[in-house]
Protein backbone atom coordinates (compact mmCIF):
# COMPACT_ATOMS: atom_id res chain seq x y z
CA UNK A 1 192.69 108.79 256.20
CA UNK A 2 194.93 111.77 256.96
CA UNK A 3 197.24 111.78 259.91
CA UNK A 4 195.63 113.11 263.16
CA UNK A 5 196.90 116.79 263.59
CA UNK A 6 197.05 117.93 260.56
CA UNK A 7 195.91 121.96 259.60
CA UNK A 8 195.04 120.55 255.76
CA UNK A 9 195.06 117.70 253.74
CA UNK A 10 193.49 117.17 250.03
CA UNK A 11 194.11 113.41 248.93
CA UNK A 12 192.83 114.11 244.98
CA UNK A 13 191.37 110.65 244.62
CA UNK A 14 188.67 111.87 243.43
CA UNK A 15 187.06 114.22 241.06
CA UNK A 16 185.19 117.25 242.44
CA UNK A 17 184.37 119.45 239.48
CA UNK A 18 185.43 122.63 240.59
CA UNK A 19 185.95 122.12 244.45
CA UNK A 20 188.60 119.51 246.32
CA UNK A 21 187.35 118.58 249.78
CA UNK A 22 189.84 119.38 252.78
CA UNK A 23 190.70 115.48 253.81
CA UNK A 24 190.90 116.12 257.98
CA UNK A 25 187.00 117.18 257.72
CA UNK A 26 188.43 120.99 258.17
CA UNK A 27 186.55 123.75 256.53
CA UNK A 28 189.25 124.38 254.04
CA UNK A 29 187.65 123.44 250.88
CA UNK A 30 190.12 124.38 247.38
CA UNK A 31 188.57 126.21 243.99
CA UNK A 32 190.05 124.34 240.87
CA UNK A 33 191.79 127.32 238.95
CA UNK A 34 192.34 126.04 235.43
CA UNK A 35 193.55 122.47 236.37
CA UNK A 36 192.56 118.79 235.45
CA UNK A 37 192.09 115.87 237.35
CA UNK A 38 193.80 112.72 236.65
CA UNK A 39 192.88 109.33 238.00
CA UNK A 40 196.93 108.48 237.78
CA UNK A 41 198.13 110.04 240.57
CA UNK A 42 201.00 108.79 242.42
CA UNK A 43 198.75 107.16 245.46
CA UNK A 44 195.30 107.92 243.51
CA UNK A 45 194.44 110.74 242.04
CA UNK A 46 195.92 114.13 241.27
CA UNK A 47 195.62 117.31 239.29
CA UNK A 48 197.25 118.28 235.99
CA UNK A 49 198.53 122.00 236.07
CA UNK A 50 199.60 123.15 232.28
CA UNK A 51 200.61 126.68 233.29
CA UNK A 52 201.96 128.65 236.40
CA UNK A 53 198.42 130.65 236.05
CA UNK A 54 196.25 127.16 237.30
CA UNK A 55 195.95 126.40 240.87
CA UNK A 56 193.57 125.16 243.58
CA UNK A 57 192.92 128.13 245.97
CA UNK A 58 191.71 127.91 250.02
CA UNK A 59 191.40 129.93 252.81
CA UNK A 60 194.87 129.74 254.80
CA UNK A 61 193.40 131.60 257.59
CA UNK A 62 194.93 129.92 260.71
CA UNK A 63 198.07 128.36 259.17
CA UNK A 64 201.39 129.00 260.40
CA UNK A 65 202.75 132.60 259.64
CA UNK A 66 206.43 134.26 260.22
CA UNK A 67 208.83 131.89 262.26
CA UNK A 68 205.81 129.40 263.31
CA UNK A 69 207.09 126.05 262.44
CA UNK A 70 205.78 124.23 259.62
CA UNK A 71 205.69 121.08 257.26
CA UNK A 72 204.61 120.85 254.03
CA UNK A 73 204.31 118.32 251.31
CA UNK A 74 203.66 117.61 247.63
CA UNK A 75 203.68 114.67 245.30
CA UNK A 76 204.83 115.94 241.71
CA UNK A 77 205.62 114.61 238.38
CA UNK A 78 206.92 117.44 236.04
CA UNK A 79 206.89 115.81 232.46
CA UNK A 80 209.11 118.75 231.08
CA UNK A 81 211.84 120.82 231.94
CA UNK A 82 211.44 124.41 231.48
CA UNK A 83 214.35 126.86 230.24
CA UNK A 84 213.44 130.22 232.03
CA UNK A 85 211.09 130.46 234.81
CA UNK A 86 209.91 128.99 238.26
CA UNK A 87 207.29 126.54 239.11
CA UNK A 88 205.57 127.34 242.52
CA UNK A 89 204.34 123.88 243.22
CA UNK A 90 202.87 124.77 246.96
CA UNK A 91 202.37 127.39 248.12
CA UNK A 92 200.63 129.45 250.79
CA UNK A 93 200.43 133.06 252.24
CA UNK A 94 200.55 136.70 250.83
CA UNK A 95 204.05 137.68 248.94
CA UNK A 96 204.39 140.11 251.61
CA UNK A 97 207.54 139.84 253.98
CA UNK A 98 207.22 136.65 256.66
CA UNK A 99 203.88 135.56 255.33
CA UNK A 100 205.05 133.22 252.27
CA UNK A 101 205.59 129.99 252.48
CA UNK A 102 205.71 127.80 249.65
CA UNK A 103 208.01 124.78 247.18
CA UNK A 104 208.72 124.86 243.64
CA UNK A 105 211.23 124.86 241.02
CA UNK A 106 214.05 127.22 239.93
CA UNK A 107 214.57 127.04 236.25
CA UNK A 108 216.14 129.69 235.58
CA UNK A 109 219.97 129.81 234.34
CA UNK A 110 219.79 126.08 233.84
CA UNK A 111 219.21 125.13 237.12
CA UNK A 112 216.74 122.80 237.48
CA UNK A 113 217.31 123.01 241.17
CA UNK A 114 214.01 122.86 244.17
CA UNK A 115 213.51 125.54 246.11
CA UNK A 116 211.83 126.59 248.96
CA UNK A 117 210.81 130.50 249.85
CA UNK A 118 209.80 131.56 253.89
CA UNK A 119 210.11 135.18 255.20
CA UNK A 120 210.46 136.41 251.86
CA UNK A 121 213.71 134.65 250.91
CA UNK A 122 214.01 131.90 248.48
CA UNK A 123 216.91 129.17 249.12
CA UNK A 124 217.65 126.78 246.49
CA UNK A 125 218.26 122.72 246.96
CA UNK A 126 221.97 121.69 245.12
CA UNK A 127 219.31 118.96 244.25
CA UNK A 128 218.30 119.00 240.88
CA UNK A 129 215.43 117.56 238.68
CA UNK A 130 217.10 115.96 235.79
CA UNK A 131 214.67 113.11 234.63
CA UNK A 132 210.84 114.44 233.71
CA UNK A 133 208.16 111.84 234.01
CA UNK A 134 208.61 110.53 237.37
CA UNK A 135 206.81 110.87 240.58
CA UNK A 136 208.60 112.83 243.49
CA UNK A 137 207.62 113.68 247.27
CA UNK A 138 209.02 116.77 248.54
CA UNK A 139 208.92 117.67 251.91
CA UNK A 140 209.42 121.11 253.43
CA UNK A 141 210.29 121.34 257.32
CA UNK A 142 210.66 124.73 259.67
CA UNK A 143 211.63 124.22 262.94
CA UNK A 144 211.96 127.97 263.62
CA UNK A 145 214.75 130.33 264.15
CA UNK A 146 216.25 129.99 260.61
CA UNK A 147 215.92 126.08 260.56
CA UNK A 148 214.91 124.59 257.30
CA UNK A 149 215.11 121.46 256.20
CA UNK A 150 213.67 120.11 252.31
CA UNK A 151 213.54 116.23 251.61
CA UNK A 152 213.32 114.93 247.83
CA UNK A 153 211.69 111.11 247.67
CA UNK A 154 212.23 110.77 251.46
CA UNK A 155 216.23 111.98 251.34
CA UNK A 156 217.53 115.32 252.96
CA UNK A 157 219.06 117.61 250.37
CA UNK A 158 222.53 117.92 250.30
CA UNK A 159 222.42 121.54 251.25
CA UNK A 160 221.07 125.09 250.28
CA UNK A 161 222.48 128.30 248.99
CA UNK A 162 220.33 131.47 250.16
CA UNK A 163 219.23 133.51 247.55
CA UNK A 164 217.27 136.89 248.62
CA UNK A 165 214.79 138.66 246.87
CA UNK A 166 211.65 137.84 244.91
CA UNK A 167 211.56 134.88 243.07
């Protein structure tokens, strides 16, 4: 059972065809885009993406927008590293200034690196991804006013370095 005040939560254990329930009993309800579910989740089931292109869409109608604070979370287990792109692994929002919120990874330039976009900005963990295979929790915390904050398996990154722009 999902922790009382929370806006969303979708567990995976089990299969819906093309819908996943919203865990808190909210009307939030996701569309399978394109992925698979897997019975070998990290804590149950989860969903097997093979492109950037498959997602699970909802309604976000009501979740935190601009400087709102916000946490978000994701189990993942990325069994490759890519050479050249990103990997938006939650996300939420329109790409329009100070309504984007989302996680993911940076592969470009060899980086390997999380990242974590809000108000149109992207900032990148010094934290990289160097073994495939292997289950991780990421955590992404606003406060507000600027303050982020992005844990990897329960441990605060050792920093960020702004980047600007689109991803």
């Amino acid at each position: 059972m999902p922790e009382q005040g929370l806006l969303v939560y979708y567990s995976f254990d089990r299969n819906g065809g093309a819908s996943v329930p919203d865990d808190t009993g909210g009307n939030r309800t996701g569309r399978v885009k394109g992925a698979t579910w897997v019975a070998d989740g990290a804590r149950g089931g989860a969903y097997r993406f093979d492109s950037n292109a498959q997602c699970i869409l909802a309604d976000d109608t009501g979740l935190p927008r601009g400087d709102e604070p916000r946490t978000m979370s994701v189990w993942i287990k990325l069994n490759v590293l890519y050479p050249e792109m990103t990997t938006g692994l939650l996300t939420y929002g329109s790409h329009s200034y100070n309504h984007l919120s989302g996680v993911g990874m940076d592969w470009r330039n060899g980086r390997d690196q999380y990242y974590f976009t809000q108000h149109g900005g992207v900032a990148l963990s010094r934290q990289k991804m160097t073994q495939p295979g292997q289950w991780h929790h990421l955590a992404y915390v606003y406060e507000g006013e600027g303050r982020h904050h992005l844990y990897v398996d329960g441990k605060p990154t050792d920093g960020m370095s702004e980047l600007h722009g689109r991803l």
